[in-house]
Protein backbone atom coordinates (compact mmCIF):
# COMPACT_ATOMS: atom_id res chain seq x y z
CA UNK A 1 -72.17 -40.68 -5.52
CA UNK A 2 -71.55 -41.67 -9.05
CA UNK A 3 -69.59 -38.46 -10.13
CA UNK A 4 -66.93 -38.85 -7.32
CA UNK A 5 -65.83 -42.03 -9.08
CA UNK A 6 -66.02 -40.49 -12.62
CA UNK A 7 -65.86 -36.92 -13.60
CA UNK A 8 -67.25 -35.42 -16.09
CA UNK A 9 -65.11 -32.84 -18.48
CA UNK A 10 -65.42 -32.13 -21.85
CA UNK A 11 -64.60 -34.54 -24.26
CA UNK A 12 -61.36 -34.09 -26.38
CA UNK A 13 -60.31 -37.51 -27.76
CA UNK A 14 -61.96 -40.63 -29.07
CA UNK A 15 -60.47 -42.61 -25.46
CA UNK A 16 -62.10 -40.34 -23.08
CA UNK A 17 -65.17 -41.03 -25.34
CA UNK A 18 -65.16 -44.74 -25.16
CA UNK A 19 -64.51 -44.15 -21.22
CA UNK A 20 -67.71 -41.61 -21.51
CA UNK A 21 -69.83 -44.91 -23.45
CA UNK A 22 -68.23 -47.03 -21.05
CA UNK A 23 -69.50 -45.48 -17.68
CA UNK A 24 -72.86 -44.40 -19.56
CA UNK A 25 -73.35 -48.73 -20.02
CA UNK A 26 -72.29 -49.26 -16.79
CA UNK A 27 -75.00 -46.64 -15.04
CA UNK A 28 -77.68 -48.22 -17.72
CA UNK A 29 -77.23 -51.83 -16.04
CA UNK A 30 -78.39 -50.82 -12.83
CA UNK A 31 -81.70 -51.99 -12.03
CA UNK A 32 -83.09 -48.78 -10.60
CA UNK A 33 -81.89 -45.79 -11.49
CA UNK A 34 -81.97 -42.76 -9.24
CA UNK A 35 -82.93 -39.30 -10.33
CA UNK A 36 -79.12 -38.17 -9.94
CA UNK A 37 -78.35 -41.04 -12.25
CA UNK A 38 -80.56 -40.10 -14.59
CA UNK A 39 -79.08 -36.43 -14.38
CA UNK A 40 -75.47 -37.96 -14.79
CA UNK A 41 -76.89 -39.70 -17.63
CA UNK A 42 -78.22 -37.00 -19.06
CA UNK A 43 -74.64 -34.51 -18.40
CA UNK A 44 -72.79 -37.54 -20.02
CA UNK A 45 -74.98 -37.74 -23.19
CA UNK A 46 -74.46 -33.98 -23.80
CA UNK A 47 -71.00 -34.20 -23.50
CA UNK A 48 -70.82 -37.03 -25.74
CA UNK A 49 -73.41 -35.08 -28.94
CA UNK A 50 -71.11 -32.19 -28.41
CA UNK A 51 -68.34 -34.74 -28.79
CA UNK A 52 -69.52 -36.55 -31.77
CA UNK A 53 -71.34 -32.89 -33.39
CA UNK A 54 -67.72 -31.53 -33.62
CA UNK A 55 -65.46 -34.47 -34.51
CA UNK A 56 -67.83 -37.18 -35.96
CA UNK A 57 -70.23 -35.10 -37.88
CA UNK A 58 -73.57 -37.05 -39.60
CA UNK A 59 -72.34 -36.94 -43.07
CA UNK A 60 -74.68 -34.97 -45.33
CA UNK A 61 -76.28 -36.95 -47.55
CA UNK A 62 -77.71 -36.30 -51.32
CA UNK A 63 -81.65 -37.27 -51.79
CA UNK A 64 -80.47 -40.57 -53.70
CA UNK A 65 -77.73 -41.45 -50.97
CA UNK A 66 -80.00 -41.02 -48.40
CA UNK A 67 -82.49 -44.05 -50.15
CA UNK A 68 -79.59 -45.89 -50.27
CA UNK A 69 -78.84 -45.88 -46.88
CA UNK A 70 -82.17 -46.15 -45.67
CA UNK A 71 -82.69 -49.12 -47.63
CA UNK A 72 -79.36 -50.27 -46.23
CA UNK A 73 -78.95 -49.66 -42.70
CA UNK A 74 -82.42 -50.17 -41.50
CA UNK A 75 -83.46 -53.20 -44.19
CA UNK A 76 -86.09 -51.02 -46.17
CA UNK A 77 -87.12 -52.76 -49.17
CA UNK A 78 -88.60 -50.96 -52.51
CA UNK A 79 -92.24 -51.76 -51.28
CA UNK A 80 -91.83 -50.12 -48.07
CA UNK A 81 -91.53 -46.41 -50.16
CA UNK A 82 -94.26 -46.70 -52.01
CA UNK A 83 -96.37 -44.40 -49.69
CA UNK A 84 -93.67 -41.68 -51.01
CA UNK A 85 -93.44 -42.63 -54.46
CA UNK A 86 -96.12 -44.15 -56.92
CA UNK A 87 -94.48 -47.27 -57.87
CA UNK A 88 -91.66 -49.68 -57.73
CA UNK A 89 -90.41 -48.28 -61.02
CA UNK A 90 -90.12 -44.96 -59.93
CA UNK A 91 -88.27 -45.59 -57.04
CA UNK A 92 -86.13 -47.21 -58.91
CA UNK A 93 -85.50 -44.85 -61.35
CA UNK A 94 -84.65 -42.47 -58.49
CA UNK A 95 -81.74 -45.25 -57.27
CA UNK A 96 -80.32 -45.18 -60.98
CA UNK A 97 -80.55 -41.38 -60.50
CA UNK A 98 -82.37 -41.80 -63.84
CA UNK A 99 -84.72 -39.57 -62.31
CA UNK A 100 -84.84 -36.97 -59.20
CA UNK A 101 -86.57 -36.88 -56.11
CA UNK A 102 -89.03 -34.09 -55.84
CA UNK A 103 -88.72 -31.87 -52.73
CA UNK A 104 -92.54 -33.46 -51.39
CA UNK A 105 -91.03 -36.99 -51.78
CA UNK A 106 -87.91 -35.82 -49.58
CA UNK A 107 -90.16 -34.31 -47.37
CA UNK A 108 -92.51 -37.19 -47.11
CA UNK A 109 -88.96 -39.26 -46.50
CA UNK A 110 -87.89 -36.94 -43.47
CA UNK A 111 -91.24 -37.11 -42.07
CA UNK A 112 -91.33 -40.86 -42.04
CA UNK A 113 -88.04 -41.93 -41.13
CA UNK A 114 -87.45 -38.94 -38.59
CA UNK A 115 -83.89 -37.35 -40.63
């Protein structure tokens, strides 16, 4: 029984964590996975969101930031916006905050990229 070996208690420091990530890997490497595995799993994840909602918040980020980091951390290039904004330029105008995102581009941005 998987919980015998590793117990499950809320998470207060950023060690128990890794040990939480840790035993979360190791359970994901078995082969088959057994429905109290996958409710382990699922007892581990929450304890880990609560975890990371309280001490490791998703920073908040302003329309232009959020481009930014779109285009950064997931390799989006200018052309890949264009079904949100009209043209390269704008876009670009928007990343020189030379111009501001309207609330129906942000929207359109959420919807597609799931934020």
């Amino acid at each position: 029984m998987l919980k015998n070996n590793f117990q499950a208690r809320p998470i207060t420091n950023e060690i128990e964590w890794r040990n939480i990530q840790q035993r979360i890997n190791t359970i994901l490497e078995k082969k088959n996975l057994t429905q109290e595995d996958r409710d382990y799993l699922r007892v581990l994840g929450m304890l880990v969101y609560d975890y990371e909602q309280k001490f490791e918040p998703m920073p908040k980020l302003e329309k232009v930031e959020l481009l930014e980091a779109l285009m950064q951390d997931y390799d989006i290039k200018m052309q890949d916006f264009l079904d949100v904004f009209d043209t390269e330029e704008t876009i670009l105008s928007v990343l020189q905050n030379k111009r501001k995102m309207t609330i129906e581009e942000y929207q359109q941005l959420s919807s597609l990229y799931s934020f």
